[in-house]
Protein backbone atom coordinates (compact mmCIF):
# COMPACT_ATOMS: atom_id res chain seq x y z
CA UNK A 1 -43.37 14.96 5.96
CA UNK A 2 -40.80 12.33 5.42
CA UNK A 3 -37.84 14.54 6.44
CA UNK A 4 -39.52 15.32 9.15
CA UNK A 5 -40.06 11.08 9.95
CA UNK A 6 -36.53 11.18 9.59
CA UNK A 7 -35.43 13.42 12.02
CA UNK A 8 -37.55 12.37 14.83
CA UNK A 9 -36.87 8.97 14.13
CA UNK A 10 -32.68 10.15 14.85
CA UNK A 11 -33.63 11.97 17.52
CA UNK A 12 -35.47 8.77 19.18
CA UNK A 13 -32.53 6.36 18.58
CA UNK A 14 -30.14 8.96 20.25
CA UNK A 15 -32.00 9.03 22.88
CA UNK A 16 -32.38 5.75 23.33
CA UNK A 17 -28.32 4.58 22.78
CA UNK A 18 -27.89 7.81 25.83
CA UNK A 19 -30.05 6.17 27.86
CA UNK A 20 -28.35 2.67 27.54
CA UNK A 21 -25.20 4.15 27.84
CA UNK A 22 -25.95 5.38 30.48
CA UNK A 23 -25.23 8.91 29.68
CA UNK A 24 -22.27 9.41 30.86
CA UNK A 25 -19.79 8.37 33.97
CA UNK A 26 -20.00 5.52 36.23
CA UNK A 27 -20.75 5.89 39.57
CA UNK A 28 -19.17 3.80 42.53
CA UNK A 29 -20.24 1.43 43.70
CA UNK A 30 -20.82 2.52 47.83
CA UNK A 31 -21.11 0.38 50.98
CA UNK A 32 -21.38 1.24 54.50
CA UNK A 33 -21.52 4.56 55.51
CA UNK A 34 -21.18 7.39 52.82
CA UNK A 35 -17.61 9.06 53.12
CA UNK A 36 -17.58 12.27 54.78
CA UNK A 37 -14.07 13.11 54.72
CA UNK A 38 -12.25 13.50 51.27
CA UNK A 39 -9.22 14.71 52.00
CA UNK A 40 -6.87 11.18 51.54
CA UNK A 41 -4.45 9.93 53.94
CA UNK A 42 -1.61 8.21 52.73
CA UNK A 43 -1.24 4.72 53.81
CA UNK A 44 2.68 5.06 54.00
CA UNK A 45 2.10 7.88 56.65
CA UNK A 46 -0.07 5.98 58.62
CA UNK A 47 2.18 2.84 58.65
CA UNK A 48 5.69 5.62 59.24
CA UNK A 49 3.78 6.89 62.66
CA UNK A 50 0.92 4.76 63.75
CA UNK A 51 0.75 6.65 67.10
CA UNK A 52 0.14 9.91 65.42
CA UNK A 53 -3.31 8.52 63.77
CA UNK A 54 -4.48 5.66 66.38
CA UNK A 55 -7.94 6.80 66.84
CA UNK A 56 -8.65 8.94 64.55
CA UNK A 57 -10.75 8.90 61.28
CA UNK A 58 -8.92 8.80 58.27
CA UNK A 59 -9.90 8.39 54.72
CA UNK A 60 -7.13 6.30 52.32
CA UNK A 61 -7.33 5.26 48.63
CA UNK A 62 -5.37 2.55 46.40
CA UNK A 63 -6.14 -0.50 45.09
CA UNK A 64 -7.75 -3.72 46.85
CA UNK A 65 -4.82 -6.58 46.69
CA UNK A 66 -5.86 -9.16 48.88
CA UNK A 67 -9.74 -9.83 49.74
CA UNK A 68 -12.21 -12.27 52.21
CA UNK A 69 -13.87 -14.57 50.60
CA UNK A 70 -16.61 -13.28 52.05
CA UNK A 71 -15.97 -9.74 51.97
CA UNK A 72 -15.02 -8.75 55.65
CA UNK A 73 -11.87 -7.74 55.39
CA UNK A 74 -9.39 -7.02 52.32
CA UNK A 75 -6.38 -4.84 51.87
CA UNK A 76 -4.99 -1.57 49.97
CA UNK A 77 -2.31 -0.81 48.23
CA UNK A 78 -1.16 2.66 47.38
CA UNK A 79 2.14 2.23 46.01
CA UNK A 80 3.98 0.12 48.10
CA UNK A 81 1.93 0.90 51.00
CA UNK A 82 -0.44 -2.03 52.42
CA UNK A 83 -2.86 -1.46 55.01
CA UNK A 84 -4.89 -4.26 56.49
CA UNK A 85 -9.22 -2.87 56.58
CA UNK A 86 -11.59 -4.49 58.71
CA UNK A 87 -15.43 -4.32 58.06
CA UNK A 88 -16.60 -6.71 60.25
CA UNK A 89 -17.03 -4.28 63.45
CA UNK A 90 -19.31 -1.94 60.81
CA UNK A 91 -21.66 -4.77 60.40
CA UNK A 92 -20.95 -4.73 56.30
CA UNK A 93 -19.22 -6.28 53.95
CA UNK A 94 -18.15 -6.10 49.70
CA UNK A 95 -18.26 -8.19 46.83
CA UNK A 96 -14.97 -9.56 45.59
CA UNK A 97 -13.26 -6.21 43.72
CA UNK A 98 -9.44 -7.38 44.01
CA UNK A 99 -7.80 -5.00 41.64
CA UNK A 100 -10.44 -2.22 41.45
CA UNK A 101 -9.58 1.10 42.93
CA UNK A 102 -10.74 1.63 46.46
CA UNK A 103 -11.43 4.36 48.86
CA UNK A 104 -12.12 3.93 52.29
CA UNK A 105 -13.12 5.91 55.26
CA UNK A 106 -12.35 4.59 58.64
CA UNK A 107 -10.81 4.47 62.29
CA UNK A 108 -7.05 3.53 62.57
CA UNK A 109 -6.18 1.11 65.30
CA UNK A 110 -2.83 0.25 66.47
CA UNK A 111 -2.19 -3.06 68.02
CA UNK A 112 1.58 -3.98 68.36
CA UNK A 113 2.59 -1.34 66.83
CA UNK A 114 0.76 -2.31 63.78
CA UNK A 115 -2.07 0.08 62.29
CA UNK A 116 -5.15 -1.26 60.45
CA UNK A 117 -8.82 0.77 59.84
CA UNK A 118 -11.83 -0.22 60.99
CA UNK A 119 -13.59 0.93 57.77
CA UNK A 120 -16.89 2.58 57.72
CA UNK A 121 -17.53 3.57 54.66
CA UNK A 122 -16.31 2.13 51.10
CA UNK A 123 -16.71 3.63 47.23
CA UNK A 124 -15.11 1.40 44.50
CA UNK A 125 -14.59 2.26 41.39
């Protein structure tokens, strides 16, 4: 009978350090709309031919450099690529995540020449 205390006893505190854990993997964290598209866009295309992607919904990852204070706007850098996102026509914005990893969903608009996405839908990780 002991042994058998024992054992169930294990089997309750593994249980219970899994489920504080969490048992396994983060999630993101998601705001907006979910992302539909995951096939990534690189930000150094978009920025080489603007033209070729004004209008259209794109979907880009790298990390957030540069952030609103109130969560608005902010921008991403995939290597040295930096493209300006907008949330503020979606109605939504983030918490303050400079430096976390970022993917965003979103419409590309040119203006001068210069691209930026209206984003729609953000995961961070």
């Amino acid at each position: 009978m002991k042994t058998r205390n024992k054992i169930s006893y294990i089997w309750l505190a593994l249980i219970l350090i899994f489920l504080i854990s969490g048992c396994g993997k983060k999630e993101a964290d998601k705001y907006g709309q979910a992302i539909q598209n995951r096939s990534v866009t690189k930000i150094e295309a978009i920025l080489k031919t603007p033209a070729d992607f004004d209008g259209k919904t794109v979907t880009v990852q790298g990390k957030i450099i540069r952030e609103c204070p109130t969560g608005c706007w902010f921008e991403v850098k995939e290597n040295s690529a930096i493209i300006y996102v907008d949330l503020n026509p979606s109605a939504f914005a983030i918490p303050q995540k400079v430096a976390k990893t970022v993917t965003v969903e979103g419409k590309v608009s040119v203006r001068n020449n210069q691209p930026m996405l209206i984003g729609t839908g953000v995961e961070i990780k």
